[in-house]
C-alpha atoms as a PDB file:
ATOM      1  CA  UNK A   1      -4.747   4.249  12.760  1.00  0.00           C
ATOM      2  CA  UNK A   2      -1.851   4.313  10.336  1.00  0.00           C
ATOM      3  CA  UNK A   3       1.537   5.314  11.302  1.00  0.00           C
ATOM      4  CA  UNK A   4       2.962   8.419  10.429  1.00  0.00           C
ATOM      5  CA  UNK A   5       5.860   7.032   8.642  1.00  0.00           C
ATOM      6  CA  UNK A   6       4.179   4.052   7.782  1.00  0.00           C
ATOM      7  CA  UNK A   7       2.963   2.785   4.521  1.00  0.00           C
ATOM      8  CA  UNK A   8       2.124   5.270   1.936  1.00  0.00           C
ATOM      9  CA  UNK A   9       0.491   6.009  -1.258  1.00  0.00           C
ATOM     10  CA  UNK A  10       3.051   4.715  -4.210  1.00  0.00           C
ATOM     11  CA  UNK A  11       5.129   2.614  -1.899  1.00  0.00           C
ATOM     12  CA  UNK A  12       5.748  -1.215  -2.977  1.00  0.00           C
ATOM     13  CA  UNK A  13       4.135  -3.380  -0.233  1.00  0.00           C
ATOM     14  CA  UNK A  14       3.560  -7.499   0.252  1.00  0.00           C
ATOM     15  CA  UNK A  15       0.303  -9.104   1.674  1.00  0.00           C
ATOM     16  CA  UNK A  16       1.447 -10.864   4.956  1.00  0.00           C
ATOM     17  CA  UNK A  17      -2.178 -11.973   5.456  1.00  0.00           C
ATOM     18  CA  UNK A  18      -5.393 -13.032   4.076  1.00  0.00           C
ATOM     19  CA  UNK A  19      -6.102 -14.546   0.659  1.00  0.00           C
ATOM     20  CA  UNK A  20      -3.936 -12.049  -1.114  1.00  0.00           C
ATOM     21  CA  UNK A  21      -0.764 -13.902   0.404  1.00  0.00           C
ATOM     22  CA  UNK A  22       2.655 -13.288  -0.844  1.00  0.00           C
ATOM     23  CA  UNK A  23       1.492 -11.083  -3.242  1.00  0.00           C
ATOM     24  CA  UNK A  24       3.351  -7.538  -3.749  1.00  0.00           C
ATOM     25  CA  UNK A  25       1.485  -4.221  -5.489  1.00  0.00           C
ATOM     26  CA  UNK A  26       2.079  -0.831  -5.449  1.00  0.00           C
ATOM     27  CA  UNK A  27       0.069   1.045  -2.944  1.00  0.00           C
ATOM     28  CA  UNK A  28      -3.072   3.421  -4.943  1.00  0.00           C
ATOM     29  CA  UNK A  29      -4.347   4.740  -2.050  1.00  0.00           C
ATOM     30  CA  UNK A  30      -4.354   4.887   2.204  1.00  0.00           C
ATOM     31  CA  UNK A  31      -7.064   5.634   4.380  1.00  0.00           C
ATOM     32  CA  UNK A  32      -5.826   6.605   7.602  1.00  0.00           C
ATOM     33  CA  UNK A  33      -9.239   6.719   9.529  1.00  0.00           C
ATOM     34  CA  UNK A  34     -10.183   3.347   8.513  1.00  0.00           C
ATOM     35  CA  UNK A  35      -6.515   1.884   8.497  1.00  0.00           C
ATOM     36  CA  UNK A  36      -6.611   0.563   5.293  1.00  0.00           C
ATOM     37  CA  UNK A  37      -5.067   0.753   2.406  1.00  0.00           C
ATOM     38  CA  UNK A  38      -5.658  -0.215  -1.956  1.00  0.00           C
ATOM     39  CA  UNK A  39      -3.380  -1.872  -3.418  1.00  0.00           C
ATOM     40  CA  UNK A  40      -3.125  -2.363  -7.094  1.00  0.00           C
ATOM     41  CA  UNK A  41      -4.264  -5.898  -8.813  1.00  0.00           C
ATOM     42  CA  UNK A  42      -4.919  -7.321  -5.406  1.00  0.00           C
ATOM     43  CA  UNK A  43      -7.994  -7.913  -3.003  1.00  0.00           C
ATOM     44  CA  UNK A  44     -10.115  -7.558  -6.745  1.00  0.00           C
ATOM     45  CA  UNK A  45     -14.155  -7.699  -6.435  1.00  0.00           C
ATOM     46  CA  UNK A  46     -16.544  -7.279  -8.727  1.00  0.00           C
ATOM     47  CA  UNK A  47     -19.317  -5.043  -8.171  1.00  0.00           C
ATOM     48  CA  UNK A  48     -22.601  -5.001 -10.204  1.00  0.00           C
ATOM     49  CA  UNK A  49     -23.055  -1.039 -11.175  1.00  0.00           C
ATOM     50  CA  UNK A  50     -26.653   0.129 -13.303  1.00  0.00           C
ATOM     51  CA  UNK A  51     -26.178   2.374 -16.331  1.00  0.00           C
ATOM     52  CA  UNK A  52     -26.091   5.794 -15.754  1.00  0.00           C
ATOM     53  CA  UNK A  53     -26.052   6.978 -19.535  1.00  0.00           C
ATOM     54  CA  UNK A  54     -24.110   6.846 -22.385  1.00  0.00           C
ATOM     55  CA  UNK A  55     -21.002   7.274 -20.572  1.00  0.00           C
ATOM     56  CA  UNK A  56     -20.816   4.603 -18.134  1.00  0.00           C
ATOM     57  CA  UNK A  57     -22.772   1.357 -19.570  1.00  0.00           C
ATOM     58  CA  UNK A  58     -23.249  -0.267 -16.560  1.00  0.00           C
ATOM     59  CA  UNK A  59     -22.561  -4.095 -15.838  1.00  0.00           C
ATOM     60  CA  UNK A  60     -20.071  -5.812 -14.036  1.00  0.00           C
ATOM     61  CA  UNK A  61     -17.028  -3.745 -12.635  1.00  0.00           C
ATOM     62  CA  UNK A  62     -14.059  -4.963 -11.114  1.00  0.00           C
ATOM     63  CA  UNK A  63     -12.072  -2.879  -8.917  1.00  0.00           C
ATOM     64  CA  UNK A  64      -9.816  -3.576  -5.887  1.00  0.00           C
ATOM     65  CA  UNK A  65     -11.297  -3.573  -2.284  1.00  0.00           C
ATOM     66  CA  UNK A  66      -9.112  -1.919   0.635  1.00  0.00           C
ATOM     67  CA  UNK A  67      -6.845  -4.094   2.743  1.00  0.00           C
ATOM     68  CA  UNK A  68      -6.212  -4.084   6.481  1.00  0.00           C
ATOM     69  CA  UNK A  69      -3.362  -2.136   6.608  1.00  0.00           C
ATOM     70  CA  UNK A  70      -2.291  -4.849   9.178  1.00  0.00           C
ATOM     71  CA  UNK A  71      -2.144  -7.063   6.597  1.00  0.00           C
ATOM     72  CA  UNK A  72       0.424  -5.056   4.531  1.00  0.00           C
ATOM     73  CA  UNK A  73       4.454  -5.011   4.952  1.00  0.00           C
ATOM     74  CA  UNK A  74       6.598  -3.077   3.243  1.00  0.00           C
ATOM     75  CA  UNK A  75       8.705  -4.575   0.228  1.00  0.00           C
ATOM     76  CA  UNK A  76      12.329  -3.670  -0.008  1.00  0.00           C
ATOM     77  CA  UNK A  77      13.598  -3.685  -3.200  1.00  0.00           C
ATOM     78  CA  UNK A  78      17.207  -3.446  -2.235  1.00  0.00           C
ATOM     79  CA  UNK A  79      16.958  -6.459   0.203  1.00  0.00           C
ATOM     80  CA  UNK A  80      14.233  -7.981  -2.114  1.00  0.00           C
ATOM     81  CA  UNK A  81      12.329  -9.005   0.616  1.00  0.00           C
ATOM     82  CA  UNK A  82       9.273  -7.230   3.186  1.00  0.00           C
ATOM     83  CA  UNK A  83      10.836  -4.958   5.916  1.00  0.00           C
ATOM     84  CA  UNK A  84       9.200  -2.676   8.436  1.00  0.00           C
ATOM     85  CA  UNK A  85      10.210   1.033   8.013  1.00  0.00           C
ATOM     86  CA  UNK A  86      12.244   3.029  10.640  1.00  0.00           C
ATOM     87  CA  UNK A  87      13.339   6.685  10.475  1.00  0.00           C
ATOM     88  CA  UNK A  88      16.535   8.442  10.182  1.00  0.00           C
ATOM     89  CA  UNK A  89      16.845  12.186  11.805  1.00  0.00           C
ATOM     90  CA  UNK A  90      19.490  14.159  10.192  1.00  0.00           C
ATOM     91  CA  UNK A  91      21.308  16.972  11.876  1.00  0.00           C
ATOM     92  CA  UNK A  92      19.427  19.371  10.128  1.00  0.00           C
ATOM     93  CA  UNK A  93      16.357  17.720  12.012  1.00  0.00           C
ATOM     94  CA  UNK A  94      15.014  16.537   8.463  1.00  0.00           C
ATOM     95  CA  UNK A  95      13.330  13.030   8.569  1.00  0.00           C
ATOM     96  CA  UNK A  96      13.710  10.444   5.680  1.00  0.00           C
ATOM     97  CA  UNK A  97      12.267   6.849   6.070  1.00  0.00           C
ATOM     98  CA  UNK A  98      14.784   3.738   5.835  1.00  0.00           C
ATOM     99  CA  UNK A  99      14.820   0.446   5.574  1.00  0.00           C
ATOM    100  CA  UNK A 100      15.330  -1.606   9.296  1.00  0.00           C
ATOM    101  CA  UNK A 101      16.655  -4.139   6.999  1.00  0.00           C
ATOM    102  CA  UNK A 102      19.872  -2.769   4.947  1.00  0.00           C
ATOM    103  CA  UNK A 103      19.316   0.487   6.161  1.00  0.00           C
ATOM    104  CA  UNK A 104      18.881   1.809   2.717  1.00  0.00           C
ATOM    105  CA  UNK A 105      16.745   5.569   2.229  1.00  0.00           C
ATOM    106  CA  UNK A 106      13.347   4.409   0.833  1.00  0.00           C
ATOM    107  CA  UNK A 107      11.907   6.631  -1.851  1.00  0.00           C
ATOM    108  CA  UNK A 108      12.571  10.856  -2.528  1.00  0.00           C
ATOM    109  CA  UNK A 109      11.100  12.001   0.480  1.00  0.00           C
END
């Protein structure tokens, strides 16, 4: 299962693993139960889909296949390189994710 502050939706990751290797995409989409996650332009397959109407023809689709979120590190873009993600409690008690890197906030949380 994903971690909580892990990697999430919108957040620019790198393939450590697999095919896909050395690769970076921004995440489309997480799915905590299966602990994987889509990431955009990468892990592509085509899938053969029959035409259901006028509105979708049918034919070959291509469309990108989850990844093992083990797979996936988070890419820094301050240190310009992948970095796993740590959190920083402030005094109000508020959490924001940073970088274990250069210890720079990641994101608008």
């Amino acid at each position: 299962m994903a971690h909580k502050f892990g990697i999430r939706k919108n957040d620019l990751v790198m393939v450590i693993a697999g095919r896909e290797r050395g690769k970076t995409g921004k995440v489309l989409r997480v799915l905590p139960d299966q602990g994987k996650a889509t990431v955009e332009r990468l892990n592509v397959v085509k899938r053969h889909s029959k035409p259901r109407g006028a509105a979708s023809p049918g034919g070959i689709v291509e469309k990108e296949a989850p990844i093992d979120i083990s797979n996936l590190m988070f890419f820094c873009e301050h240190c310009n390189a992948p970095t796993r993600v740590g959190v920083r409690v402030a005094a109000d008690g508020s959490k924001t994710r940073i970088c274990r890197s250069c210890h720079e906030t990641i994101g608008s949380d």
